[in-house]
C-alpha atoms as a PDB file:
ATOM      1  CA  UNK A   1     -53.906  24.118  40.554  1.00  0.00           C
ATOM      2  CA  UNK A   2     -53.538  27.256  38.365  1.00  0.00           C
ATOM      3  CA  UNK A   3     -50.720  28.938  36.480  1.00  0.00           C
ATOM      4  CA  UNK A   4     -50.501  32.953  36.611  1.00  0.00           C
ATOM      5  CA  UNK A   5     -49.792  32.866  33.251  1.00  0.00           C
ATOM      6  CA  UNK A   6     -53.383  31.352  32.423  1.00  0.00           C
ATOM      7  CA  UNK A   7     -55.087  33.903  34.345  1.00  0.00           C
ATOM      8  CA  UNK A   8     -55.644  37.805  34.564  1.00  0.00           C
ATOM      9  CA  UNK A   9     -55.008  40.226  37.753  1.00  0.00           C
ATOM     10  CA  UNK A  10     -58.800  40.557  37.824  1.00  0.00           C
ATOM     11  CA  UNK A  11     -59.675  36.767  37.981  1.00  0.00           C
ATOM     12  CA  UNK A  12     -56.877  36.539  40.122  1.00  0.00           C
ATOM     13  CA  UNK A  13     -58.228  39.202  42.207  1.00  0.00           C
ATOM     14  CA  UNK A  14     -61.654  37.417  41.894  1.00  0.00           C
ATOM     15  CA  UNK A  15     -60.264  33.985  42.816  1.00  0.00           C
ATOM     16  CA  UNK A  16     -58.628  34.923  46.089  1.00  0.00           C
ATOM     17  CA  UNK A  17     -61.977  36.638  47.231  1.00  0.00           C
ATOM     18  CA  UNK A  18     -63.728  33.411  46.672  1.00  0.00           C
ATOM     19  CA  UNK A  19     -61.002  31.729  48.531  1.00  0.00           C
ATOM     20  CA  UNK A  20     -60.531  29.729  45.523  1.00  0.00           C
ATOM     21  CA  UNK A  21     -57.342  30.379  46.100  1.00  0.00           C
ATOM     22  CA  UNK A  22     -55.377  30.197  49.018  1.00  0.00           C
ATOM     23  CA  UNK A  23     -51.754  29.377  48.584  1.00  0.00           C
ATOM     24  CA  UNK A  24     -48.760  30.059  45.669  1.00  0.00           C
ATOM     25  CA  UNK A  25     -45.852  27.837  44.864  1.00  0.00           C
ATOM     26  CA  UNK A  26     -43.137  28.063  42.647  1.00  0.00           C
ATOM     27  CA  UNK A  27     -43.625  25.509  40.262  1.00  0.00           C
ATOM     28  CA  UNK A  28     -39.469  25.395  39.167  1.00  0.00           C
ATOM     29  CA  UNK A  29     -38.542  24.821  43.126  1.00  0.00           C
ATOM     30  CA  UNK A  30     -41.651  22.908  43.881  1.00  0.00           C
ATOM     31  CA  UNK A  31     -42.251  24.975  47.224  1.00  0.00           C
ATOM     32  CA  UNK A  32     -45.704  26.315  47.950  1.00  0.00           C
ATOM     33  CA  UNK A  33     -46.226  29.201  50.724  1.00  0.00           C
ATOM     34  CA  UNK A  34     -49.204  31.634  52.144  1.00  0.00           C
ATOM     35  CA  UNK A  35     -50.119  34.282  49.032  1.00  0.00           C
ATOM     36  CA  UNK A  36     -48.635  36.908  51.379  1.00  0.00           C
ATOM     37  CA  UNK A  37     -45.359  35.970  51.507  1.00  0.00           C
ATOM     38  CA  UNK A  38     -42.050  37.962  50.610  1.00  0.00           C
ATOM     39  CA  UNK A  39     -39.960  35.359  48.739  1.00  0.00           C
ATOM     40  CA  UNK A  40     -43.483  34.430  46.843  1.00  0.00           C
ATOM     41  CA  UNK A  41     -44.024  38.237  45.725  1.00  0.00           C
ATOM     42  CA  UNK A  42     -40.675  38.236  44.627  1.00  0.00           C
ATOM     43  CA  UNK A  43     -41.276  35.048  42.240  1.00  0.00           C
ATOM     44  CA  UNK A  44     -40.958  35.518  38.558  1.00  0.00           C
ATOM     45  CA  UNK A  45     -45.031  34.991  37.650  1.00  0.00           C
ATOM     46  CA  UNK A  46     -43.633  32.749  35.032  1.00  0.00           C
ATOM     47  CA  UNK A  47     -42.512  30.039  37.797  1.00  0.00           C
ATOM     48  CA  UNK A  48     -45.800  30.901  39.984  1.00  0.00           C
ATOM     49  CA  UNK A  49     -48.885  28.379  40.338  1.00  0.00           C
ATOM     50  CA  UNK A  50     -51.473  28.362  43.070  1.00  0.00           C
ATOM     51  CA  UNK A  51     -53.319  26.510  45.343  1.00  0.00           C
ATOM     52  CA  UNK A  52     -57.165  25.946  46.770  1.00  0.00           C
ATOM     53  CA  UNK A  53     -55.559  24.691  49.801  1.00  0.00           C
ATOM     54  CA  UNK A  54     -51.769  23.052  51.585  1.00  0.00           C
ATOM     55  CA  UNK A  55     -53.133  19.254  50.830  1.00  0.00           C
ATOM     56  CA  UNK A  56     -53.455  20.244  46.772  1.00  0.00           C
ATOM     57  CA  UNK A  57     -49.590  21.878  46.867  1.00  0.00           C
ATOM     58  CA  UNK A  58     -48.601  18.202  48.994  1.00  0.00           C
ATOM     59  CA  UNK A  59     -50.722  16.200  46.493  1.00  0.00           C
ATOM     60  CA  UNK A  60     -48.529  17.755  43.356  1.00  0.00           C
ATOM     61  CA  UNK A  61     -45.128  17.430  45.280  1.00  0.00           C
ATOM     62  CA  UNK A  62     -44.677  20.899  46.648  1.00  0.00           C
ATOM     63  CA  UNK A  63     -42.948  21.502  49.817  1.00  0.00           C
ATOM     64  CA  UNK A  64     -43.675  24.214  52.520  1.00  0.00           C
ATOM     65  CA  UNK A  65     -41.824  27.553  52.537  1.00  0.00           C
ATOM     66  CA  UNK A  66     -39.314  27.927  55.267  1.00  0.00           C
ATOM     67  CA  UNK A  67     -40.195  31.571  55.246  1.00  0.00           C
ATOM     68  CA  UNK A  68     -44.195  32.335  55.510  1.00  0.00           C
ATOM     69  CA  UNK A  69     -44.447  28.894  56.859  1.00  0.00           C
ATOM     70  CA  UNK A  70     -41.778  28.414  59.323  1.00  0.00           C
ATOM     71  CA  UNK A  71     -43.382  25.197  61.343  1.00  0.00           C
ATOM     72  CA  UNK A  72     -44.632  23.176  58.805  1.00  0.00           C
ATOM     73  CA  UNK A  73     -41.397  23.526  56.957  1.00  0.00           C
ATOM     74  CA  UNK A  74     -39.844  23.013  60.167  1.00  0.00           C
ATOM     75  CA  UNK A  75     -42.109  19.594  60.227  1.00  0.00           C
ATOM     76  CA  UNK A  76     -41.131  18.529  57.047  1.00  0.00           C
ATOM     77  CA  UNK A  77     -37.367  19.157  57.736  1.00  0.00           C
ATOM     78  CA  UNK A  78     -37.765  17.219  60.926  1.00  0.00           C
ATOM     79  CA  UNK A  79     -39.074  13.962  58.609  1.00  0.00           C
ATOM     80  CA  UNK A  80     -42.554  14.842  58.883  1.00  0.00           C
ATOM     81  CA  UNK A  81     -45.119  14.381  56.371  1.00  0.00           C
ATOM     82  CA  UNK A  82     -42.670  14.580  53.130  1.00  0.00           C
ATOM     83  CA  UNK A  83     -44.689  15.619  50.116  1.00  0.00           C
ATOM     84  CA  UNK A  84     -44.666  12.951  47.778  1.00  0.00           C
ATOM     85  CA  UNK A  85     -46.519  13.422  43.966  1.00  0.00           C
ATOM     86  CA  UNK A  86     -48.953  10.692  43.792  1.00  0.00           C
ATOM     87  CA  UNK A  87     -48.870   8.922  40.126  1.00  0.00           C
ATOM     88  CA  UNK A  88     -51.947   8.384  38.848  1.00  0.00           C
ATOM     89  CA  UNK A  89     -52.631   5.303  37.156  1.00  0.00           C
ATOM     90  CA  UNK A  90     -52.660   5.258  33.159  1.00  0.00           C
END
C-alpha cells in the first residue's frame, strides 16, 4: 500500500509498468477500483492510495468500486466476501 503523496509521477509511472501497482482506492471512503477508472481520476490525490493487487485493498478494509468494478461490487452488495481489516496482534 502506497500514498500518492509519498511518491512522484515518475515512480508512479515506473510502478504501474512493473505492475507494482495495480489498483487505487480512496483512502477517506475506503473503496479501491481499477487505476483506469473515472470516479478514481477524479479523486483528490490527497485521499488516493494504491494497491499491488484486490486481496491487499480487502486486507486494509477497502471495498470495490461500483463503477470500474461493477460485479465484484455487485458481490459484495449481495453479502459476498465483505472486506473486513484484519487487526494485527500487538
Amino acid at each position: 500500500m502506497r500514498h500518492h503523496a509519498e511518491i512522484t509521477a515518475s515512480e508512479l509511472h515506473r510502478a504501474i509498468r512493473r505492475k507494482e501497482i495495480a489498483f487505487a482506492g480512496n483512502k477517506r471512503l475506503k473503496i479501491y477500483g481499477t487505476l483506469q477508472c473515472f470516479s478514481g481520476k477524479r479523486m483528490h490525490p490527497g485521499n488516493r492510495i494504491f494497491f499491488l493487487s484486490e486481496e491487499e485493498a480487502i486486507h486494509n478494509g477497502y471495498r470495490p468500486c461500483g463503477h470500474c468494478m461493477k460485479a465484484a461490487y455487485l458481490n459484495w452488495v449481495g453479502g459476498g466476501q465483505r472486506p473486513l481489516k484484519i487487526q494485527e496482534a500487538s
